[in-house]
C-alpha atoms as a PDB file:
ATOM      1  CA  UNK A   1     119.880  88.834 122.313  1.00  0.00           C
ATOM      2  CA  UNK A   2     118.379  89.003 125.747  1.00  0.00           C
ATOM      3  CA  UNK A   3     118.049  85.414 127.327  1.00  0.00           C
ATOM      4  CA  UNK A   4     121.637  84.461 126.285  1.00  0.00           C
ATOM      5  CA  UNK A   5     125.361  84.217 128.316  1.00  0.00           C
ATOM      6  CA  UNK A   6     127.450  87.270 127.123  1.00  0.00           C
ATOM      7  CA  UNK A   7     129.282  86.867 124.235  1.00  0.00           C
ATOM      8  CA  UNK A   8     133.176  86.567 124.056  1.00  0.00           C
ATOM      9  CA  UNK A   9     135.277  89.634 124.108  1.00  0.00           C
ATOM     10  CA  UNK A  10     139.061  90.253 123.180  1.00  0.00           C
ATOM     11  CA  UNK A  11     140.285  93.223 124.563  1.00  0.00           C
ATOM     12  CA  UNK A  12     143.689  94.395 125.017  1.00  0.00           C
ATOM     13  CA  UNK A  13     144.166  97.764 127.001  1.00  0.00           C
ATOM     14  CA  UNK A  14     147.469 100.056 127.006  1.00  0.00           C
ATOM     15  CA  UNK A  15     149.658 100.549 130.063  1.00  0.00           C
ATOM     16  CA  UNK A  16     148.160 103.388 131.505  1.00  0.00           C
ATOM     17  CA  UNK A  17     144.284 105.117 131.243  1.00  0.00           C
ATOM     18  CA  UNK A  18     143.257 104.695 127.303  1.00  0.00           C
ATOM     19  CA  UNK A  19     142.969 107.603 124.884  1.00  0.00           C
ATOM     20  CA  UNK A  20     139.688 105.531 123.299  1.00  0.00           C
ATOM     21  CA  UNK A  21     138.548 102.941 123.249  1.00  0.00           C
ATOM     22  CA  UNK A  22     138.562 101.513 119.069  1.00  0.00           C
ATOM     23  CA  UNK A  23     135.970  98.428 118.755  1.00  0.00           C
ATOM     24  CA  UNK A  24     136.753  96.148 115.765  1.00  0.00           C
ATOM     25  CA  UNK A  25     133.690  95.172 113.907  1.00  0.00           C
ATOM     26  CA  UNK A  26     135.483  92.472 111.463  1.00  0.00           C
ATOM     27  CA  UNK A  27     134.152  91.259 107.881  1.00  0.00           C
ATOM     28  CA  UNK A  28     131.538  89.032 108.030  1.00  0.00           C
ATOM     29  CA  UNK A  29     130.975  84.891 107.797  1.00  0.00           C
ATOM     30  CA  UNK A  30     133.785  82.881 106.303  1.00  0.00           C
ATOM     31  CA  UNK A  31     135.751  86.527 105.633  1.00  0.00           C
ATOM     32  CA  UNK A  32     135.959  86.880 109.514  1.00  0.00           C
ATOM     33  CA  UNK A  33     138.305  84.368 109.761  1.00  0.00           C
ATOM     34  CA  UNK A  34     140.492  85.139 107.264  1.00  0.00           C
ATOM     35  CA  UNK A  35     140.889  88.522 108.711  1.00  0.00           C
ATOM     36  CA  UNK A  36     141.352  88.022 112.703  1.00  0.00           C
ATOM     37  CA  UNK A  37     145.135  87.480 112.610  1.00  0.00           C
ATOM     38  CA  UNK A  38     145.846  90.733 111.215  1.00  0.00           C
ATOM     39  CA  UNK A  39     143.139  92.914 113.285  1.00  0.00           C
ATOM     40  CA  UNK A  40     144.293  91.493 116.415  1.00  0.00           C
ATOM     41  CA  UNK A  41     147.644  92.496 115.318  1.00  0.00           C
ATOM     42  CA  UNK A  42     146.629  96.083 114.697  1.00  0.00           C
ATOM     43  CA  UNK A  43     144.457  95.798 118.263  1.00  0.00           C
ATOM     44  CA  UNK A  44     148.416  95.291 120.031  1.00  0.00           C
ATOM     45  CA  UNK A  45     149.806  98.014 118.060  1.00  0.00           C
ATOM     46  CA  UNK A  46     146.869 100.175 118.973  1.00  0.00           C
ATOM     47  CA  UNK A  47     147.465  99.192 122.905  1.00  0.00           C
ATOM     48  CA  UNK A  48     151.309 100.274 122.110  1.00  0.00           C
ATOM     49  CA  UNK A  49     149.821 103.719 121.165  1.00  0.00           C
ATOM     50  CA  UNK A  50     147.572 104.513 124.315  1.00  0.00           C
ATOM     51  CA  UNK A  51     144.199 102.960 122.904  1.00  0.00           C
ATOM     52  CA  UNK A  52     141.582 100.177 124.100  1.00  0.00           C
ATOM     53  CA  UNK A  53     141.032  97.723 121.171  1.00  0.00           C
ATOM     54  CA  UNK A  54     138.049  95.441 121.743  1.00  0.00           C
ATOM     55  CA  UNK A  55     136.989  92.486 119.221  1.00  0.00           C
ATOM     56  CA  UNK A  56     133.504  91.227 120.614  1.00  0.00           C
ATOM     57  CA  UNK A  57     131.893  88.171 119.156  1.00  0.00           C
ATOM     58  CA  UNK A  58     128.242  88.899 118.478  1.00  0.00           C
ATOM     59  CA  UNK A  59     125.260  86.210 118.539  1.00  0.00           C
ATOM     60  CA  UNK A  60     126.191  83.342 116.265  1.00  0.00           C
ATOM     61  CA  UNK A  61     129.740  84.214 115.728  1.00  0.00           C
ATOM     62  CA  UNK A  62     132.803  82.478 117.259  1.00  0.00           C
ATOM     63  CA  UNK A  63     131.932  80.971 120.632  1.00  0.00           C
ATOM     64  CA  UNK A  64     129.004  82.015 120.677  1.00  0.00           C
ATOM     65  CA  UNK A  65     125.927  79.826 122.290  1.00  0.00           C
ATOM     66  CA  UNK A  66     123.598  80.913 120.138  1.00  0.00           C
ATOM     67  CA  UNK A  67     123.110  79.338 116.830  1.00  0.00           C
ATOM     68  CA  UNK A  68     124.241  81.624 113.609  1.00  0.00           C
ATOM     69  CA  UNK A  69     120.923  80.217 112.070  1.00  0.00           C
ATOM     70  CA  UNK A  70     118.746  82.094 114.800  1.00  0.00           C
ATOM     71  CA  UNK A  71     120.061  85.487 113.952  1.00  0.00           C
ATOM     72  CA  UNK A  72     119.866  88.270 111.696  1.00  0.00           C
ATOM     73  CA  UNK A  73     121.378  91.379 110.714  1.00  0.00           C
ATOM     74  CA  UNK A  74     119.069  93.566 113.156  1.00  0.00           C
ATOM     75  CA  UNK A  75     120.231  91.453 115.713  1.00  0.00           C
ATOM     76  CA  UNK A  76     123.830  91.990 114.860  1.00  0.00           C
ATOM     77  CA  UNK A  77     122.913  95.903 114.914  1.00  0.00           C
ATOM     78  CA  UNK A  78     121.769  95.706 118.474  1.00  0.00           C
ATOM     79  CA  UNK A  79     123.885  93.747 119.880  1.00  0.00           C
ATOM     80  CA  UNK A  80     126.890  96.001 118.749  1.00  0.00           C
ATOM     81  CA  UNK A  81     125.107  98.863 120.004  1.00  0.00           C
ATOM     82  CA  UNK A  82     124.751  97.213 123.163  1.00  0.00           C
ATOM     83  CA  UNK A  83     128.652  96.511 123.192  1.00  0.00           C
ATOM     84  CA  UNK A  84     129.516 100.193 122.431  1.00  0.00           C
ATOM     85  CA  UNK A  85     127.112 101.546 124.848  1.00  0.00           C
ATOM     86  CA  UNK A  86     128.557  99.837 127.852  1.00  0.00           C
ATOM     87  CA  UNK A  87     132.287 101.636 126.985  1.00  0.00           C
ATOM     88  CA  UNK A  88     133.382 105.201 129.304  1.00  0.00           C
ATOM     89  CA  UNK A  89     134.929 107.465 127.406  1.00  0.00           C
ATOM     90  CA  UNK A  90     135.618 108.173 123.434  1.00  0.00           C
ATOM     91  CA  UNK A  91     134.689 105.517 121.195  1.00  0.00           C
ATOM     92  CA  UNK A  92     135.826 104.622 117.500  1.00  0.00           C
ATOM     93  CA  UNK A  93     133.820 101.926 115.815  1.00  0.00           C
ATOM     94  CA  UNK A  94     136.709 100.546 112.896  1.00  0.00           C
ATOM     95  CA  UNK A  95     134.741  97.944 110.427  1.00  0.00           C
ATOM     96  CA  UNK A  96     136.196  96.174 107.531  1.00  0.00           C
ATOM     97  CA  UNK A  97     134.199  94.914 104.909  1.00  0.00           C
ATOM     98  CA  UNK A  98     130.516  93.574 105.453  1.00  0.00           C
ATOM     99  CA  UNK A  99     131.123  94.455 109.253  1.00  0.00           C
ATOM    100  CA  UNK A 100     129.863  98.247 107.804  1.00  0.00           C
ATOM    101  CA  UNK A 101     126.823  97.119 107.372  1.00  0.00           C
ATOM    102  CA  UNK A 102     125.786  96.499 111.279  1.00  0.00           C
ATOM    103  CA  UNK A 103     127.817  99.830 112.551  1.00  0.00           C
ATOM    104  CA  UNK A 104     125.275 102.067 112.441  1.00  0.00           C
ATOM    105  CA  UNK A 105     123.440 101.685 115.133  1.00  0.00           C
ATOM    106  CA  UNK A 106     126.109 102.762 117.771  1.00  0.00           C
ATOM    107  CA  UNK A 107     126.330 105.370 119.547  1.00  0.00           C
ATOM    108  CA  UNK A 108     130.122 106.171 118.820  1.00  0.00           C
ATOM    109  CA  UNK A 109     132.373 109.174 118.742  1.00  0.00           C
ATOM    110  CA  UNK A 110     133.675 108.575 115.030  1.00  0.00           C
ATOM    111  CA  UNK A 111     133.316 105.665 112.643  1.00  0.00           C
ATOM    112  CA  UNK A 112     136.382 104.123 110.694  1.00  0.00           C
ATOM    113  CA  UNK A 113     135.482 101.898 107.382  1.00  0.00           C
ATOM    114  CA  UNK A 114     138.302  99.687 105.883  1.00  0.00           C
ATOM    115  CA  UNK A 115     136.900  98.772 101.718  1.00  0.00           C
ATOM    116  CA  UNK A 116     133.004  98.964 103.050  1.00  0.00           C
ATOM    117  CA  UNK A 117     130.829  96.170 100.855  1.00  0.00           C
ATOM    118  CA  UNK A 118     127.167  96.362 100.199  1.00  0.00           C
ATOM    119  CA  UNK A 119     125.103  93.127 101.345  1.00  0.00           C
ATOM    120  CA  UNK A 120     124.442  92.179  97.641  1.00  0.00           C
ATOM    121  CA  UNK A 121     127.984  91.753  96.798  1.00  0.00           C
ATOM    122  CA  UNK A 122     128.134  89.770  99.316  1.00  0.00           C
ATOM    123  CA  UNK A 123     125.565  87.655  98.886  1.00  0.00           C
ATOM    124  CA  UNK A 124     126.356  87.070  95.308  1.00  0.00           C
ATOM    125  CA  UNK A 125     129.975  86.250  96.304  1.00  0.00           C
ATOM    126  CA  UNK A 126     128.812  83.469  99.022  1.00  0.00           C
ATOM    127  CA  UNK A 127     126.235  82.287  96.252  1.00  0.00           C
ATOM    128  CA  UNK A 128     128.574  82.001  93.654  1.00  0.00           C
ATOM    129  CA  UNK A 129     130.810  79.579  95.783  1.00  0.00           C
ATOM    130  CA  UNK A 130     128.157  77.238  97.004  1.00  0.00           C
ATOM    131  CA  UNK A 131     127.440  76.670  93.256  1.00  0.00           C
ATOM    132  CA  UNK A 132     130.971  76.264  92.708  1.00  0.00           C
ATOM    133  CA  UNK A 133     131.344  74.219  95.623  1.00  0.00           C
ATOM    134  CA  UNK A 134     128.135  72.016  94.638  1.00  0.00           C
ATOM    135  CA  UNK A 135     129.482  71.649  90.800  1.00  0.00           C
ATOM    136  CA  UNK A 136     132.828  70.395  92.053  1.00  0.00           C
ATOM    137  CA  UNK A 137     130.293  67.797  94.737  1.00  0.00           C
ATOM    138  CA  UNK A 138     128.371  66.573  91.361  1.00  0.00           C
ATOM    139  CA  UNK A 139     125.415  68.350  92.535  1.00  0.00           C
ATOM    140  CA  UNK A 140     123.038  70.910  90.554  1.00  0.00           C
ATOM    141  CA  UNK A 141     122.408  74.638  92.147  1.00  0.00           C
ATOM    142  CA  UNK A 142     122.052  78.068  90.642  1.00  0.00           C
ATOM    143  CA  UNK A 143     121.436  81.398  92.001  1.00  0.00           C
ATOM    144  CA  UNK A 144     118.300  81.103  91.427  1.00  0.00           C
ATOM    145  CA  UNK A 145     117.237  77.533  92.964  1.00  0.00           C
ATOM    146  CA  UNK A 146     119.632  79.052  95.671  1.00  0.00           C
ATOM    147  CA  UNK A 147     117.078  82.149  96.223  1.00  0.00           C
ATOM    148  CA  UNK A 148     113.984  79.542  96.396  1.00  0.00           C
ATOM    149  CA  UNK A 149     115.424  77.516  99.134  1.00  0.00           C
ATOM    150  CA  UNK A 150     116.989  80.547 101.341  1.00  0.00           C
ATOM    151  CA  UNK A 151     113.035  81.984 101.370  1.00  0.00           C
ATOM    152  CA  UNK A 152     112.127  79.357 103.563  1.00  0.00           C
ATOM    153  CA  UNK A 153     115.010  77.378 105.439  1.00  0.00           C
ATOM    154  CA  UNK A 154     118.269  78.458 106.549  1.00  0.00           C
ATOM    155  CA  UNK A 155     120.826  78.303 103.696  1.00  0.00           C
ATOM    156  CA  UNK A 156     124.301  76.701 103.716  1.00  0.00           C
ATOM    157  CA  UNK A 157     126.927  79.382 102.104  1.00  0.00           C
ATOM    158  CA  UNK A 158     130.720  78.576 103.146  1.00  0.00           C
ATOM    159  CA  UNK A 159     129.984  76.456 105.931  1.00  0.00           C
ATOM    160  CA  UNK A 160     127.451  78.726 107.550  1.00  0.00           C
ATOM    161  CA  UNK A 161     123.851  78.157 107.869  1.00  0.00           C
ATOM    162  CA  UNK A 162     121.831  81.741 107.251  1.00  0.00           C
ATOM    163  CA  UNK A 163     118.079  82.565 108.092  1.00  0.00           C
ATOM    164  CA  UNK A 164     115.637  83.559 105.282  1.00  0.00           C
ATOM    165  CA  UNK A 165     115.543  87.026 107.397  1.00  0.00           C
ATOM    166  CA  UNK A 166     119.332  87.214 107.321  1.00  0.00           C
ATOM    167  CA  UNK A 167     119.654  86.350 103.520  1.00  0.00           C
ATOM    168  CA  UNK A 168     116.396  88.910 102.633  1.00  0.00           C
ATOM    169  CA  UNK A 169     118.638  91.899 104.820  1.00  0.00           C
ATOM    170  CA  UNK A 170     121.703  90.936 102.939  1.00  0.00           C
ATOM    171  CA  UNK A 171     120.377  91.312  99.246  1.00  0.00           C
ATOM    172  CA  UNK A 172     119.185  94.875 100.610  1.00  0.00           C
ATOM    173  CA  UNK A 173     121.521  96.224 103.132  1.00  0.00           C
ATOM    174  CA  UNK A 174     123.931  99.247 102.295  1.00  0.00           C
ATOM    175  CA  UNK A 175     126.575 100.666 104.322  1.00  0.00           C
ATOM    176  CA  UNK A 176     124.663 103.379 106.127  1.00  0.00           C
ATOM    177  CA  UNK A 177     125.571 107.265 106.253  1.00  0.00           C
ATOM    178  CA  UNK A 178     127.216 108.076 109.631  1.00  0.00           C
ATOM    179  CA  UNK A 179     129.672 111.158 111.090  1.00  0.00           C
ATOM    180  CA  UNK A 180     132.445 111.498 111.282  1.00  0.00           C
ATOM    181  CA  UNK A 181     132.941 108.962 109.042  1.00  0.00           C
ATOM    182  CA  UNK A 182     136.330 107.979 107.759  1.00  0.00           C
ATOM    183  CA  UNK A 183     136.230 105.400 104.471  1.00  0.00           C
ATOM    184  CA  UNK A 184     138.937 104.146 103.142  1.00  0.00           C
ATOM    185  CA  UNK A 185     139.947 101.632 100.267  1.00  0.00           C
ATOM    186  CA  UNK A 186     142.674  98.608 100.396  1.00  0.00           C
ATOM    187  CA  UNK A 187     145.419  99.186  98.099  1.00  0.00           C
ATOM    188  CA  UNK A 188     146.309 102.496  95.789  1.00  0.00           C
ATOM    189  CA  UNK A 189     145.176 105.752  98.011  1.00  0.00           C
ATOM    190  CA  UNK A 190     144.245 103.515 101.087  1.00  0.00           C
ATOM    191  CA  UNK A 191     145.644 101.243 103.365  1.00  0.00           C
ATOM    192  CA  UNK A 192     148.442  98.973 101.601  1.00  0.00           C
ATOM    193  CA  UNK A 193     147.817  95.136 101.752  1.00  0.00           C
ATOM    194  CA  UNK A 194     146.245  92.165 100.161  1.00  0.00           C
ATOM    195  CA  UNK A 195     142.417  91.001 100.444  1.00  0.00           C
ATOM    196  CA  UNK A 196     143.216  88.653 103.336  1.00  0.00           C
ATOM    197  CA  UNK A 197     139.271  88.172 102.833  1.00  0.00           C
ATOM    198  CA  UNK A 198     140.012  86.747  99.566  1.00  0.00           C
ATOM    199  CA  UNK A 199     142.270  84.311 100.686  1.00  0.00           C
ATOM    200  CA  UNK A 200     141.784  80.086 100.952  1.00  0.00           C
ATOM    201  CA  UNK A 201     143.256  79.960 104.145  1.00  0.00           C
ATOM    202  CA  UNK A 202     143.396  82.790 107.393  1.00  0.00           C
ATOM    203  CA  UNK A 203     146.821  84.861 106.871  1.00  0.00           C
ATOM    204  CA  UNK A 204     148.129  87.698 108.514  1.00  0.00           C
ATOM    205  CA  UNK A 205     150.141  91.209 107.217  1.00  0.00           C
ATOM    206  CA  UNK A 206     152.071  92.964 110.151  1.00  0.00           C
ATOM    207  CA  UNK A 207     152.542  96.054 107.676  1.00  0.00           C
ATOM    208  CA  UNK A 208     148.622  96.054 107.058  1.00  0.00           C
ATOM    209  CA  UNK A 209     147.960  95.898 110.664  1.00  0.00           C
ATOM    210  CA  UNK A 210     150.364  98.727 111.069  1.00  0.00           C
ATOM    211  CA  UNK A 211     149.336 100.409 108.594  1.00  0.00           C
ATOM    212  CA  UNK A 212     145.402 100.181 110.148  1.00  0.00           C
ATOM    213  CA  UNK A 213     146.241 101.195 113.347  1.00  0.00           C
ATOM    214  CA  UNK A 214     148.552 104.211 112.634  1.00  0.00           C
ATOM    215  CA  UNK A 215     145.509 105.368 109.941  1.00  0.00           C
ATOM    216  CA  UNK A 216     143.176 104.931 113.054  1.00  0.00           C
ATOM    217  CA  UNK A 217     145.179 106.685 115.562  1.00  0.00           C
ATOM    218  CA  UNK A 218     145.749 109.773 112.811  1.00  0.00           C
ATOM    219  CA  UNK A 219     141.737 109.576 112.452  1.00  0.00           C
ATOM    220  CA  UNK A 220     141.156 109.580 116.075  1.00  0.00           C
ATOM    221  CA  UNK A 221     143.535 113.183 116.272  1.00  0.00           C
ATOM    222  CA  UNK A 222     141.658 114.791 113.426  1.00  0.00           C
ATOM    223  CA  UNK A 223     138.194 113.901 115.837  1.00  0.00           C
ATOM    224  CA  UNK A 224     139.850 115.801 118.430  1.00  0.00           C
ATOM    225  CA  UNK A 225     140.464 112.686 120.515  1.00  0.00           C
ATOM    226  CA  UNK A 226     144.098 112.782 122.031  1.00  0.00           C
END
Protein backbone atom coordinates (compact mmCIF):
# COMPACT_ATOMS: atom_id res chain seq x y z
CA UNK A 1 0.00 0.00 0.00
CA UNK A 2 2.37 2.62 -1.25
CA UNK A 3 1.16 6.23 -0.25
CA UNK A 4 0.43 5.14 3.38
CA UNK A 5 2.46 5.58 7.08
CA UNK A 6 3.94 2.09 7.94
CA UNK A 7 1.87 -0.10 9.61
CA UNK A 8 2.26 -1.15 13.36
CA UNK A 9 4.67 -3.82 14.30
CA UNK A 10 5.08 -5.96 17.59
CA UNK A 11 8.25 -7.42 17.82
CA UNK A 12 9.97 -8.91 20.65
CA UNK A 13 13.70 -10.02 20.08
CA UNK A 14 15.80 -12.54 22.41
CA UNK A 15 18.78 -11.47 24.49
CA UNK A 16 21.41 -12.01 22.22
CA UNK A 17 21.62 -12.24 17.98
CA UNK A 18 18.25 -14.29 16.91
CA UNK A 19 18.28 -17.81 15.50
CA UNK A 20 15.17 -16.51 13.02
CA UNK A 21 13.25 -14.44 12.82
CA UNK A 22 9.23 -16.27 13.06
CA UNK A 23 6.53 -13.61 11.65
CA UNK A 24 2.98 -14.29 12.96
CA UNK A 25 0.41 -13.97 10.30
CA UNK A 26 -2.81 -14.29 12.74
CA UNK A 27 -6.49 -15.47 11.68
CA UNK A 28 -8.30 -13.09 9.99
CA UNK A 29 -11.26 -10.25 10.84
CA UNK A 30 -13.15 -10.69 14.07
CA UNK A 31 -10.92 -14.21 14.64
CA UNK A 32 -7.79 -11.91 14.96
CA UNK A 33 -8.80 -10.71 18.02
CA UNK A 34 -9.75 -13.54 19.66
CA UNK A 35 -6.41 -15.00 18.98
CA UNK A 36 -3.70 -12.12 19.84
CA UNK A 37 -3.42 -12.91 23.57
CA UNK A 38 -2.22 -16.28 23.05
CA UNK A 39 0.23 -15.59 19.90
CA UNK A 40 1.84 -12.86 21.66
CA UNK A 41 2.29 -15.26 24.40
CA UNK A 42 3.96 -17.83 22.19
CA UNK A 43 6.02 -14.61 20.47
CA UNK A 44 7.72 -14.23 24.47
CA UNK A 45 8.28 -17.82 24.73
CA UNK A 46 9.82 -17.83 21.30
CA UNK A 47 12.20 -14.70 22.44
CA UNK A 48 13.02 -17.09 25.64
CA UNK A 49 14.28 -19.64 23.02
CA UNK A 50 16.71 -17.42 20.83
CA UNK A 51 14.04 -16.32 18.10
CA UNK A 52 12.64 -12.86 16.66
CA UNK A 53 8.79 -12.99 16.79
CA UNK A 54 7.19 -10.18 14.79
CA UNK A 55 3.21 -9.54 14.64
CA UNK A 56 2.79 -6.73 11.88
CA UNK A 57 -0.56 -5.15 11.31
CA UNK A 58 -1.26 -5.04 7.59
CA UNK A 59 -3.50 -2.30 5.70
CA UNK A 60 -6.87 -2.13 7.40
CA UNK A 61 -6.05 -4.12 10.41
CA UNK A 62 -5.48 -2.80 13.97
CA UNK A 63 -4.12 0.75 13.87
CA UNK A 64 -3.95 0.91 10.77
CA UNK A 65 -4.74 4.38 8.72
CA UNK A 66 -6.05 2.88 6.03
CA UNK A 67 -9.61 1.88 5.90
CA UNK A 68 -10.31 -2.17 5.99
CA UNK A 69 -12.96 -1.28 3.25
CA UNK A 70 -10.13 -0.10 0.74
CA UNK A 71 -8.32 -3.37 0.78
CA UNK A 72 -8.22 -6.72 -0.49
CA UNK A 73 -6.66 -9.94 -0.18
CA UNK A 74 -3.86 -9.13 -2.93
CA UNK A 75 -3.12 -6.31 -0.97
CA UNK A 76 -2.75 -8.30 2.18
CA UNK A 77 -0.34 -10.67 0.00
CA UNK A 78 1.95 -7.82 -0.79
CA UNK A 79 2.11 -6.15 1.95
CA UNK A 80 3.29 -9.32 3.94
CA UNK A 81 5.74 -9.92 1.37
CA UNK A 82 6.95 -6.57 1.80
CA UNK A 83 7.23 -7.21 5.70
CA UNK A 84 9.21 -10.48 5.22
CA UNK A 85 11.43 -9.09 2.66
CA UNK A 86 12.81 -6.33 4.78
CA UNK A 87 14.02 -9.22 7.62
CA UNK A 88 18.24 -10.43 7.59
CA UNK A 89 18.59 -13.69 8.16
CA UNK A 90 16.23 -17.04 8.32
CA UNK A 91 12.69 -16.45 8.20
CA UNK A 92 9.58 -18.65 9.34
CA UNK A 93 6.22 -17.35 8.26
CA UNK A 94 3.70 -19.20 11.26
CA UNK A 95 -0.17 -18.50 10.13
CA UNK A 96 -3.19 -19.66 11.92
CA UNK A 97 -6.32 -19.97 10.30
CA UNK A 98 -7.46 -17.62 7.33
CA UNK A 99 -3.96 -15.85 7.84
CA UNK A 100 -2.81 -19.05 5.28
CA UNK A 101 -4.42 -17.69 2.78
CA UNK A 102 -2.12 -14.34 2.26
CA UNK A 103 1.35 -16.36 3.13
CA UNK A 104 2.25 -17.22 -0.02
CA UNK A 105 3.66 -14.63 -1.45
CA UNK A 106 6.80 -14.37 0.86
CA UNK A 107 9.84 -15.03 0.30
CA UNK A 108 10.51 -17.16 3.54
CA UNK A 109 12.81 -19.92 4.64
CA UNK A 110 9.92 -22.38 5.83
CA UNK A 111 6.20 -21.88 6.32
CA UNK A 112 4.33 -23.03 9.60
CA UNK A 113 0.27 -23.46 9.30
CA UNK A 114 -1.75 -23.77 12.60
CA UNK A 115 -5.69 -25.53 11.33
CA UNK A 116 -5.29 -23.64 7.69
CA UNK A 117 -9.12 -22.57 6.46
CA UNK A 118 -10.15 -22.07 2.91
CA UNK A 119 -11.78 -18.49 2.14
CA UNK A 120 -15.25 -20.14 1.61
CA UNK A 121 -15.50 -21.44 5.02
CA UNK A 122 -14.90 -18.44 5.99
CA UNK A 123 -17.06 -16.54 4.27
CA UNK A 124 -19.94 -18.76 4.98
CA UNK A 125 -19.07 -18.59 8.72
CA UNK A 126 -19.07 -14.53 8.74
CA UNK A 127 -22.36 -14.83 6.55
CA UNK A 128 -24.03 -17.05 8.68
CA UNK A 129 -23.62 -14.62 11.73
CA UNK A 130 -24.71 -11.43 10.10
CA UNK A 131 -27.99 -13.34 9.39
CA UNK A 132 -28.01 -14.46 12.81
CA UNK A 133 -27.10 -11.22 14.03
CA UNK A 134 -29.85 -9.44 11.70
CA UNK A 135 -32.68 -12.15 12.85
CA UNK A 136 -31.95 -11.43 16.49
CA UNK A 137 -32.11 -7.12 15.16
CA UNK A 138 -35.75 -7.99 13.55
CA UNK A 139 -34.28 -7.55 10.25
CA UNK A 140 -34.52 -9.94 7.03
CA UNK A 141 -31.04 -11.24 5.28
CA UNK A 142 -30.00 -14.49 3.69
CA UNK A 143 -26.96 -15.67 2.07
CA UNK A 144 -28.15 -14.94 -0.81
CA UNK A 145 -29.51 -11.17 -0.50
CA UNK A 146 -26.09 -11.09 1.40
CA UNK A 147 -24.15 -12.09 -2.01
CA UNK A 148 -26.27 -9.30 -4.02
CA UNK A 149 -25.29 -6.49 -1.81
CA UNK A 150 -21.41 -7.54 -1.23
CA UNK A 151 -21.19 -7.36 -5.43
CA UNK A 152 -21.43 -3.83 -5.26
CA UNK A 153 -20.79 -2.06 -1.76
CA UNK A 154 -18.68 -3.00 1.00
CA UNK A 155 -20.42 -5.55 3.28
CA UNK A 156 -20.80 -5.45 7.08
CA UNK A 157 -19.78 -9.12 8.54
CA UNK A 158 -18.83 -8.98 12.44
CA UNK A 159 -18.28 -5.45 12.64
CA UNK A 160 -16.08 -5.18 9.60
CA UNK A 161 -16.87 -3.53 6.43
CA UNK A 162 -15.38 -5.81 3.28
CA UNK A 163 -14.91 -4.72 -0.46
CA UNK A 164 -16.79 -6.57 -3.27
CA UNK A 165 -13.00 -7.49 -4.40
CA UNK A 166 -12.24 -8.77 -0.91
CA UNK A 167 -15.55 -10.82 -0.55
CA UNK A 168 -15.15 -12.22 -4.53
CA UNK A 169 -11.19 -13.45 -3.30
CA UNK A 170 -12.64 -14.94 -0.21
CA UNK A 171 -15.37 -17.29 -1.82
CA UNK A 172 -12.28 -18.46 -4.06
CA UNK A 173 -9.11 -18.37 -2.16
CA UNK A 174 -7.33 -21.70 -0.97
CA UNK A 175 -4.43 -22.08 1.16
CA UNK A 176 -1.69 -22.17 -1.44
CA UNK A 177 1.09 -25.00 -1.89
CA UNK A 178 4.41 -23.78 -0.41
CA UNK A 179 7.94 -25.62 0.95
CA UNK A 180 8.81 -26.53 3.45
CA UNK A 181 5.60 -26.44 4.63
CA UNK A 182 4.64 -27.61 8.07
CA UNK A 183 0.52 -28.02 8.64
CA UNK A 184 -0.78 -28.84 11.52
CA UNK A 185 -4.35 -29.34 13.14
CA UNK A 186 -5.71 -27.98 16.73
CA UNK A 187 -6.53 -30.71 18.97
CA UNK A 188 -5.94 -34.78 18.54
CA UNK A 189 -2.39 -35.19 16.52
CA UNK A 190 -1.73 -31.33 16.59
CA UNK A 191 -1.26 -28.66 18.81
CA UNK A 192 -3.52 -29.10 22.10
CA UNK A 193 -6.01 -26.20 22.82
CA UNK A 194 -9.40 -24.77 22.24
CA UNK A 195 -10.64 -22.68 19.06
CA UNK A 196 -9.88 -19.37 20.79
CA UNK A 197 -11.29 -18.23 17.21
CA UNK A 198 -14.49 -19.66 18.18
CA UNK A 199 -14.82 -17.90 21.20
CA UNK A 200 -17.45 -14.69 22.19
CA UNK A 201 -14.90 -12.90 23.81
CA UNK A 202 -10.64 -12.70 23.19
CA UNK A 203 -9.06 -15.46 25.67
CA UNK A 204 -5.76 -16.67 26.05
CA UNK A 205 -4.08 -20.53 26.67
CA UNK A 206 -0.42 -20.32 28.07
CA UNK A 207 -0.17 -24.23 27.32
CA UNK A 208 -1.34 -23.50 23.60
CA UNK A 209 1.10 -20.79 23.25
CA UNK A 210 3.67 -23.15 24.58
CA UNK A 211 2.74 -25.66 22.89
CA UNK A 212 3.02 -23.32 19.37
CA UNK A 213 6.20 -22.11 20.02
CA UNK A 214 8.05 -25.32 21.12
CA UNK A 215 6.25 -27.03 17.71
CA UNK A 216 7.84 -23.97 15.86
CA UNK A 217 11.20 -24.07 17.30
CA UNK A 218 11.27 -28.19 16.62
CA UNK A 219 10.14 -27.13 12.90
CA UNK A 220 12.71 -24.54 12.58
CA UNK A 221 15.63 -27.56 13.61
CA UNK A 222 14.22 -30.02 11.12
CA UNK A 223 14.79 -26.79 8.32
CA UNK A 224 18.24 -26.83 9.40
CA UNK A 225 17.88 -23.48 11.16
CA UNK A 226 19.73 -23.59 14.63
Amino acid sequence: MTGHAPEHQLRIDPADQPRATIIFVPPLFEEANRTRRTLVLAMRALAADGFAALLPDLPGQNESLVPLANVDLDQWQDALAAVVAEIDGPVIVASVRGGALIDHHAKATAWWRLAPVGGASLLRTLMRARVSADREAGLTSSLESLQTEAATAPLLLAGNALSPAMISQLGAVEAQPVEPLRSIPLGEGGIAGTPLWLRAEPGEDAAMANAIAADIAAWSRSCGIS
